[in-house]
N, C-alpha and C. Protein backbone atom coordinates (compact mmCIF):
# COMPACT_ATOMS: atom_id res chain seq x y z
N UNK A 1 0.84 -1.19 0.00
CA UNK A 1 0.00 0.00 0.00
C UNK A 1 0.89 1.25 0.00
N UNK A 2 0.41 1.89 -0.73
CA UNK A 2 1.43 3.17 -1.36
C UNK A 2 0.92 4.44 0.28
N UNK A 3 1.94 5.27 0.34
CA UNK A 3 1.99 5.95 1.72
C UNK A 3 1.91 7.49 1.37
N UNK A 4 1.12 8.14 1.99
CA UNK A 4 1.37 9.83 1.06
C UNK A 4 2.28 10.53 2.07
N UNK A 5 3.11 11.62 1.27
CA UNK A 5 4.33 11.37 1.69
C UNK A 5 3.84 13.19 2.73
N UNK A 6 5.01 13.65 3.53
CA UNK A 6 4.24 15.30 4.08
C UNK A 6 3.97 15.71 3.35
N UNK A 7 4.49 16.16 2.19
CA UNK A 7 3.84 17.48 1.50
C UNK A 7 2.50 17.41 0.99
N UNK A 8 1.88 15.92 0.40
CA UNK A 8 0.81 15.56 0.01
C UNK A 8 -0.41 15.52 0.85
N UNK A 9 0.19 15.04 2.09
CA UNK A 9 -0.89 15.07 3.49
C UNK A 9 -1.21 16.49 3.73
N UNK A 10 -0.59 17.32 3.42
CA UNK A 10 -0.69 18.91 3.78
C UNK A 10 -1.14 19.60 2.41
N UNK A 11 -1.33 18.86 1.26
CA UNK A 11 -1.90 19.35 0.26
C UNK A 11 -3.13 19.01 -0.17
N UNK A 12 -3.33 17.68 0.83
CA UNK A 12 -5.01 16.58 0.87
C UNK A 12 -5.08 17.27 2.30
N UNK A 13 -5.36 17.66 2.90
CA UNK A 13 -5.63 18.44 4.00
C UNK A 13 -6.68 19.80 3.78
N UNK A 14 -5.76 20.45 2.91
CA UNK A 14 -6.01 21.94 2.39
C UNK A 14 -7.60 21.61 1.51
N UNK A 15 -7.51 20.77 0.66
CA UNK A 15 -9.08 20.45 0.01
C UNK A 15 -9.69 20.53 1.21
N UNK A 16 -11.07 21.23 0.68
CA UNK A 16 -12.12 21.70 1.62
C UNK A 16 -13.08 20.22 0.93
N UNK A 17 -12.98 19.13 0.65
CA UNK A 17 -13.58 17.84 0.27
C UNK A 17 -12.79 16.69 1.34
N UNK A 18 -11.43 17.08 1.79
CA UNK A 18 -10.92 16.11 2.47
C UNK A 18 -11.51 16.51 4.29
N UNK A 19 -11.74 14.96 4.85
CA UNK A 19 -12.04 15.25 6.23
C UNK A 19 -10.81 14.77 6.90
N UNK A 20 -10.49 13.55 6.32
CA UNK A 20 -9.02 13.18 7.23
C UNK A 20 -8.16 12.91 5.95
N UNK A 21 -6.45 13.42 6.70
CA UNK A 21 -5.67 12.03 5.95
C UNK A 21 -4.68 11.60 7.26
N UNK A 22 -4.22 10.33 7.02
CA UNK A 22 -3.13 9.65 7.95
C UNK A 22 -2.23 9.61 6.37
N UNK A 23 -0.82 8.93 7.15
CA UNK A 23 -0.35 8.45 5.97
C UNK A 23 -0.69 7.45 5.42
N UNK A 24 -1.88 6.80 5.28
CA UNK A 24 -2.64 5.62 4.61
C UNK A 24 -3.34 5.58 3.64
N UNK A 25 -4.24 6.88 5.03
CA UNK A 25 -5.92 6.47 4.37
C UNK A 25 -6.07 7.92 3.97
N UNK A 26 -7.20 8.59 3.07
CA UNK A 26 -7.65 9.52 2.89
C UNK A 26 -9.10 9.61 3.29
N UNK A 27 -9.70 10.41 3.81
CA UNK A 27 -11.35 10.06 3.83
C UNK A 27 -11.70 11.88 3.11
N UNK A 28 -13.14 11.16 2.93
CA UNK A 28 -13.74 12.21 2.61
C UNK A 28 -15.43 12.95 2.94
N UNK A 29 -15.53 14.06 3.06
CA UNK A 29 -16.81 14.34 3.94
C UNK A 29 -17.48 14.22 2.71
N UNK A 30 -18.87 14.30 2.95
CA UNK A 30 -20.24 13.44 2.96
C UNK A 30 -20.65 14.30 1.78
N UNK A 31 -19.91 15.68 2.19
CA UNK A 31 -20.21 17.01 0.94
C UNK A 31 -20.00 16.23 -0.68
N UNK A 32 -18.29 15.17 -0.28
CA UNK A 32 -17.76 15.16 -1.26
C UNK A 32 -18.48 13.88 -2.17
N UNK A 33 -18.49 13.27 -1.30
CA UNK A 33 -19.58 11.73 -1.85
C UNK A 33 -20.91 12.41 -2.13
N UNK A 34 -21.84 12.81 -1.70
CA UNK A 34 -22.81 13.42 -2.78
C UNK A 34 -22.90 14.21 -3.72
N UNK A 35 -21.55 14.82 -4.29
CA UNK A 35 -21.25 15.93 -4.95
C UNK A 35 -20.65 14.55 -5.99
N UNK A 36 -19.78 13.95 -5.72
CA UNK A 36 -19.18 13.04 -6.79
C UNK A 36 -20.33 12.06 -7.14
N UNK A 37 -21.26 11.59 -6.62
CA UNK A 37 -21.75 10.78 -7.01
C UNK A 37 -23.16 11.37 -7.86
N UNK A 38 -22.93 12.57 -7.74
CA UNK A 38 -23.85 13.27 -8.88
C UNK A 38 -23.45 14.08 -10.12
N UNK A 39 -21.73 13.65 -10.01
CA UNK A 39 -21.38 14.19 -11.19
C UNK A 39 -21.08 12.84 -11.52
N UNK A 40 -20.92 11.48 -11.18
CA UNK A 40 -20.63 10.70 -12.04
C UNK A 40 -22.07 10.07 -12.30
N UNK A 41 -23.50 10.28 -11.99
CA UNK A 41 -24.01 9.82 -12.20
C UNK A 41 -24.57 10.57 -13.75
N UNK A 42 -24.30 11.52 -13.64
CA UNK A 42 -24.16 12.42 -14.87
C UNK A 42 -23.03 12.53 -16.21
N UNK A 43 -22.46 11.39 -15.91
CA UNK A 43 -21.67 10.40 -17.12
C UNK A 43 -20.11 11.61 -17.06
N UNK A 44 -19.57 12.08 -15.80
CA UNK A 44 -18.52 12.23 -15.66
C UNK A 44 -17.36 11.15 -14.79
N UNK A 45 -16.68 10.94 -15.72
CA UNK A 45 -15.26 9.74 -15.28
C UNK A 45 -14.91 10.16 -13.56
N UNK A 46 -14.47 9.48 -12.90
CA UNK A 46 -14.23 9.33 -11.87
C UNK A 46 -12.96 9.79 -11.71
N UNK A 47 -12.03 9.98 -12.52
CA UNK A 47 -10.47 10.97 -12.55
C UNK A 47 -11.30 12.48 -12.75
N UNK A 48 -11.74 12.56 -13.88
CA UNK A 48 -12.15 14.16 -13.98
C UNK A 48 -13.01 14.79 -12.93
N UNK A 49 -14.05 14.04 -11.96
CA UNK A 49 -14.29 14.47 -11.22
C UNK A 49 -13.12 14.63 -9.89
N UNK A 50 -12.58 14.16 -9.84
CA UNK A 50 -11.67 14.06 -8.22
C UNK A 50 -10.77 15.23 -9.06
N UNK A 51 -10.18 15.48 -10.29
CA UNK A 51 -9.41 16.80 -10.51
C UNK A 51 -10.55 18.04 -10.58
N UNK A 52 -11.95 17.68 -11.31
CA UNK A 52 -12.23 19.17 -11.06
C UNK A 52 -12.84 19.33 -9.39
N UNK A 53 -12.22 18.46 -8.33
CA UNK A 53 -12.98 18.95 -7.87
C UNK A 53 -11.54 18.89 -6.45
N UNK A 54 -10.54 19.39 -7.24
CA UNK A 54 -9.30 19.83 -7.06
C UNK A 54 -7.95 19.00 -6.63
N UNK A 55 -8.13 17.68 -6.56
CA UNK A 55 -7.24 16.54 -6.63
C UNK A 55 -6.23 16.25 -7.19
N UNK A 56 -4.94 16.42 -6.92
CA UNK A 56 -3.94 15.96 -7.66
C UNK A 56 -4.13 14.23 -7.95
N UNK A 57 -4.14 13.94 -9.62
CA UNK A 57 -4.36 12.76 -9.80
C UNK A 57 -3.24 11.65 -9.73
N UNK A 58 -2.14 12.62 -9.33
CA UNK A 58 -0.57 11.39 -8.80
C UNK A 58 -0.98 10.92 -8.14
N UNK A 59 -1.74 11.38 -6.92
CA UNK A 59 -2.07 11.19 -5.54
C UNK A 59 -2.69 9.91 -5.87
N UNK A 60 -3.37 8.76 -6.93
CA UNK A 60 -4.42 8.32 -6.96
C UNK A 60 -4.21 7.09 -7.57
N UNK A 61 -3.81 5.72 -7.15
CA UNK A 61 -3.79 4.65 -8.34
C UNK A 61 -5.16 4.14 -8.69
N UNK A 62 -5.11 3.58 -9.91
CA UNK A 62 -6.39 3.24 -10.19
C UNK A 62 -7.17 2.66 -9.42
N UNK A 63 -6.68 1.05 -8.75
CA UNK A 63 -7.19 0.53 -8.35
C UNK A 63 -8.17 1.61 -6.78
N UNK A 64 -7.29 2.69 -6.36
CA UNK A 64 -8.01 3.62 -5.65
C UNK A 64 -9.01 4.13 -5.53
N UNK A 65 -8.91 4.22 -7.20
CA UNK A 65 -9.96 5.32 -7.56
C UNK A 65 -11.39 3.96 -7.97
N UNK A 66 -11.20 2.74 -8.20
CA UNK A 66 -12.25 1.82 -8.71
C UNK A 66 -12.83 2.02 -7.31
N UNK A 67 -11.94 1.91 -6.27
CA UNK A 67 -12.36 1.32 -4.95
C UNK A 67 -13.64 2.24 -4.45
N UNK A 68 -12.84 4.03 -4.41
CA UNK A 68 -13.87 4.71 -4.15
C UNK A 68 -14.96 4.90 -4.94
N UNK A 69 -15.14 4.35 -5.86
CA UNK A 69 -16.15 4.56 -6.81
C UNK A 69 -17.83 3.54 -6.05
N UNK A 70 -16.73 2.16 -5.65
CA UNK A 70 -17.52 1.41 -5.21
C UNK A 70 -18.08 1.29 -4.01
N UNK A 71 -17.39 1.75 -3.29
CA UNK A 71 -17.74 2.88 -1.98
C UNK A 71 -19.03 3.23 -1.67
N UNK A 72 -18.50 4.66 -3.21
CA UNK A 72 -19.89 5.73 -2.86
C UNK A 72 -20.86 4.93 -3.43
N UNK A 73 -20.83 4.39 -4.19
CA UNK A 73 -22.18 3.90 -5.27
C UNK A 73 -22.52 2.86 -4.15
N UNK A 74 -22.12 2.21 -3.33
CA UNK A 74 -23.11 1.26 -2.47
C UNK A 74 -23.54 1.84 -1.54
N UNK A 75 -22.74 2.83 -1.01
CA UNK A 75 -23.43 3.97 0.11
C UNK A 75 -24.29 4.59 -0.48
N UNK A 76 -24.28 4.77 -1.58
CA UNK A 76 -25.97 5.76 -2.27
C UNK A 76 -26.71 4.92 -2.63
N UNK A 77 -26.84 3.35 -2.91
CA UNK A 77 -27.78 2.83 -3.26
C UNK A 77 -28.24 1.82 -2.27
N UNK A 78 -28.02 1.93 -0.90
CA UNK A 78 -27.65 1.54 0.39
C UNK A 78 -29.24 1.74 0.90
N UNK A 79 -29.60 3.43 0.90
CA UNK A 79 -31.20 3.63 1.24
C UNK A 79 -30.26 4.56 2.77
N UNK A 80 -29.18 4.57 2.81
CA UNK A 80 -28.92 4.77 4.65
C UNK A 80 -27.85 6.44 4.63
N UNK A 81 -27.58 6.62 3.41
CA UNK A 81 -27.13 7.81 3.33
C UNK A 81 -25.51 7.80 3.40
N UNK A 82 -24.88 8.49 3.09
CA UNK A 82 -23.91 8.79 3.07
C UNK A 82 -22.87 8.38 4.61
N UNK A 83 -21.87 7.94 4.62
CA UNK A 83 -21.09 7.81 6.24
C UNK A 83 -20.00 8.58 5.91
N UNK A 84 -19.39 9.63 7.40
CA UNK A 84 -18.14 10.28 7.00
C UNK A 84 -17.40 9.72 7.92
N UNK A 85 -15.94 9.48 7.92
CA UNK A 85 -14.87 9.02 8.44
C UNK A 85 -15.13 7.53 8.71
N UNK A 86 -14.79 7.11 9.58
CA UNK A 86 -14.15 5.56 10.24
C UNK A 86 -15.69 5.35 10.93
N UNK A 87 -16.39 6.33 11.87
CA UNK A 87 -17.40 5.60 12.68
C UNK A 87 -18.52 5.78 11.70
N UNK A 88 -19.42 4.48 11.59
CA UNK A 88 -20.20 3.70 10.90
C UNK A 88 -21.17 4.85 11.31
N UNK A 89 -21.41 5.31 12.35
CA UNK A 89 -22.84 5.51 12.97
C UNK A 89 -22.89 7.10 12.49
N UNK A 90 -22.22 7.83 12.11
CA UNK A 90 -22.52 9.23 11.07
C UNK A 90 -23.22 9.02 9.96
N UNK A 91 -24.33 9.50 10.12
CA UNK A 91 -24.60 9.31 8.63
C UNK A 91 -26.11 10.05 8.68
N UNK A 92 -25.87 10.54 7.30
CA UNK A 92 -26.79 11.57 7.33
C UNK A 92 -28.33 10.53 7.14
N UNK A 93 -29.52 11.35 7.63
CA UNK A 93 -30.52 11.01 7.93
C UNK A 93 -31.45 10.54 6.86
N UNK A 94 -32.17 9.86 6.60
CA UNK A 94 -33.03 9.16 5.33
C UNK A 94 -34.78 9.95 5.45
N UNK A 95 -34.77 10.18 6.68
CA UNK A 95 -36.06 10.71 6.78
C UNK A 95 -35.61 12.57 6.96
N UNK A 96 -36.57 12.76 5.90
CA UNK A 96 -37.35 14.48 5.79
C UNK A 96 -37.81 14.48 7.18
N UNK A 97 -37.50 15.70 7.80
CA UNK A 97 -38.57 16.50 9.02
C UNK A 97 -39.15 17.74 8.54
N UNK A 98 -39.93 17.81 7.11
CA UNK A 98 -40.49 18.79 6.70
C UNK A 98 -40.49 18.90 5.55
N UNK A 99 -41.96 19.39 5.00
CA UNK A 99 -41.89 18.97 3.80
C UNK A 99 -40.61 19.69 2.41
N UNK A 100 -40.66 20.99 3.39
CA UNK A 100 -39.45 21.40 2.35
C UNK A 100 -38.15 20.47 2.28
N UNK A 101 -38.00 19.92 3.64
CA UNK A 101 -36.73 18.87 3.12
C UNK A 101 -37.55 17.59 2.14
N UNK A 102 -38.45 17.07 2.05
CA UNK A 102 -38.91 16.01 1.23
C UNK A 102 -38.71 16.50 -0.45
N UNK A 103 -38.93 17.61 -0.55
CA UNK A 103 -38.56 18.20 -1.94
C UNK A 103 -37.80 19.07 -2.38
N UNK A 104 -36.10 18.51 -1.90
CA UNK A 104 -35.21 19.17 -2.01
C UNK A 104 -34.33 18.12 -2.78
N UNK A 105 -33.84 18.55 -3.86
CA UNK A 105 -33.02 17.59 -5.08
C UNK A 105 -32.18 16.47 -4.32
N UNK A 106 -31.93 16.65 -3.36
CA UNK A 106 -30.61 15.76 -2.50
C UNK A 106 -31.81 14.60 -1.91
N UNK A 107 -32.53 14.76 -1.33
CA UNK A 107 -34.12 13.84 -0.61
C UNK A 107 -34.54 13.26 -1.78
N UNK A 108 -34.91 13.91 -2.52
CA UNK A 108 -35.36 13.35 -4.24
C UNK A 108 -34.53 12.35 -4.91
N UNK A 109 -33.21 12.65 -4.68
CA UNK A 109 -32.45 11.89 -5.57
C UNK A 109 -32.13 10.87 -4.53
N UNK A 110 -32.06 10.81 -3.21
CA UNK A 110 -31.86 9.82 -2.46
C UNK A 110 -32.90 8.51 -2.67
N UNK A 111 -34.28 8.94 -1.77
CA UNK A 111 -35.71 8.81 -2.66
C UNK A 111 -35.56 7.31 -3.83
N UNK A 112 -35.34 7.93 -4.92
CA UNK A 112 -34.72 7.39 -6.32
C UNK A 112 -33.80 6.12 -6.40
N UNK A 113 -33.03 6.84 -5.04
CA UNK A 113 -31.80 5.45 -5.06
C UNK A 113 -32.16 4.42 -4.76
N UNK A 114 -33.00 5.08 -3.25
CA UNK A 114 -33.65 3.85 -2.54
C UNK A 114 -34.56 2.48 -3.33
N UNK A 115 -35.63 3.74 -4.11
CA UNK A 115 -36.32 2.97 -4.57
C UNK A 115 -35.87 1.81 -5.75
N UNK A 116 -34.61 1.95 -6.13
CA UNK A 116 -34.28 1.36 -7.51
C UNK A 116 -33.71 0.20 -7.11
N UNK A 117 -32.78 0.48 -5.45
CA UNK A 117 -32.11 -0.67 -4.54
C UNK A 117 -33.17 -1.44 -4.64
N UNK A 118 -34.47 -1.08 -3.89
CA UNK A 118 -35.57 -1.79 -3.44
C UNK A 118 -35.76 -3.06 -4.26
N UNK A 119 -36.13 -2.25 -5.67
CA UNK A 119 -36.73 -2.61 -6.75
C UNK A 119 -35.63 -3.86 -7.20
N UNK A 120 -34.40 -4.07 -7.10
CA UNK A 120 -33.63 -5.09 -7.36
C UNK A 120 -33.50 -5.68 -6.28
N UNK A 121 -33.63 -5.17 -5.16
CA UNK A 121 -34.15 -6.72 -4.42
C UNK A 121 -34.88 -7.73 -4.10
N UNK A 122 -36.15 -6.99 -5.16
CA UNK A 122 -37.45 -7.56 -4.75
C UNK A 122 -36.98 -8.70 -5.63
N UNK A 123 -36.76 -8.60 -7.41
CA UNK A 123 -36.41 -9.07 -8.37
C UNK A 123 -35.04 -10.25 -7.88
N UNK A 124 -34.16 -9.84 -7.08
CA UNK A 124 -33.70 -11.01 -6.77
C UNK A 124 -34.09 -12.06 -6.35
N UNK A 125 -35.12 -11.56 -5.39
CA UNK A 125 -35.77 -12.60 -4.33
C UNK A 125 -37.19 -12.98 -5.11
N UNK A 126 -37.53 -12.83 -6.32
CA UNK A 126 -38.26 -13.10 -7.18
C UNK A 126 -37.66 -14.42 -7.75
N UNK A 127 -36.44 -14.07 -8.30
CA UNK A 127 -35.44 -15.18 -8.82
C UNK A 127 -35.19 -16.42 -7.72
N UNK A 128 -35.20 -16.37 -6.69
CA UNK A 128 -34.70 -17.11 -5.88
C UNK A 128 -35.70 -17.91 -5.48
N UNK A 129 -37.00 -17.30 -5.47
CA UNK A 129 -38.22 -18.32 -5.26
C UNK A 129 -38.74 -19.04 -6.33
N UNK A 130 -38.58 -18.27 -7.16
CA UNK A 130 -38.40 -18.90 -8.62
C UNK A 130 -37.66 -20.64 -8.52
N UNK A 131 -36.72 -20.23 -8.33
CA UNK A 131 -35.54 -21.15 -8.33
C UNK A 131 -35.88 -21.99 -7.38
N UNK A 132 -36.51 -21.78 -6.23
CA UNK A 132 -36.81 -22.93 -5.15
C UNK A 132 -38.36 -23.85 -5.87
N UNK A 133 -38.90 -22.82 -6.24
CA UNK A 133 -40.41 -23.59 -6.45
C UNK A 133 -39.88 -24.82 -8.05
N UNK A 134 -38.93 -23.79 -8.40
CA UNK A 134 -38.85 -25.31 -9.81
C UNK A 134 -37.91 -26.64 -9.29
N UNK A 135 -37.24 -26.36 -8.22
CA UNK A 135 -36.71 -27.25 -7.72
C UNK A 135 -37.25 -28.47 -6.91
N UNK A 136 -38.82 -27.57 -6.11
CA UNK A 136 -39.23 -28.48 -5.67
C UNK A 136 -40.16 -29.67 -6.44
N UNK A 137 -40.66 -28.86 -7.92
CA UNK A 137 -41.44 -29.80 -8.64
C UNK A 137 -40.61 -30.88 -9.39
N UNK A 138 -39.53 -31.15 -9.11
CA UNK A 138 -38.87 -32.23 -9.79
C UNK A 138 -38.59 -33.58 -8.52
């Protein structure tokens, strides 16, 4: 595992998208995962977003960048919202307390995620009973 060296930790620091770095790990606030995951859901590459959204791309091996990709996309299609840093239990809230939050693009598009997760799980477990009931008629 590749190590970021001082000057880089103090240059991933300075991004107002970074919440932590060690020399390991990088994390990122919750701003940055719903902001990336709505520009890549909008058919921007996963390098061009992390540079425009001020990233030195040395900083980044691929396999990094697949990783965080897969990250955010299961945390948004999760239904549970976004998590920032290391503790599990941050995470922004799934339920509106008002209707102006229920119809605000970020609730909406969450909303959306949920429902599409839903919708492929039902279809799995469609398949799977599927699969039990032809099993049992033989």
């Amino acid at each position: 595992m590749r190590e970021y060296t001082a000057k880089q930790i103090k240059e991933l620091k300075a991004n107002p998208y970074t919440l932590k770095v060690t020399k390991n790990k990088l994390y990122f606030t919750i701003k940055f995962k719903e902001d990336f995951w709505t520009s890549y859901q909008a058919g921007n590459a996963p390098r061009k977003i992390l540079k425009d959204f001020g990233y030195n791309l040395e900083y980044f091996e691929q396999k990094q960048i697949d990783s965080l990709v897969q990250r955010i996309k299961h945390q948004a299609l999760s239904g549970n919202g976004f998590t920032e840093g290391e503790n599990r239990n941050k995470r922004i809230p799934m339920k509106a307390t008002s209707e102006e939050d229920m119809s605000s693009p970020q609730s909406i598009e969450r909303m959306q995620n949920e429902l599409l997760y839903l919708r492929q799980e039902v279809e799995f477990l469609k398949k799977i009973i599927i699969a039990n009931n032809s099993r049992k008629k033989k």
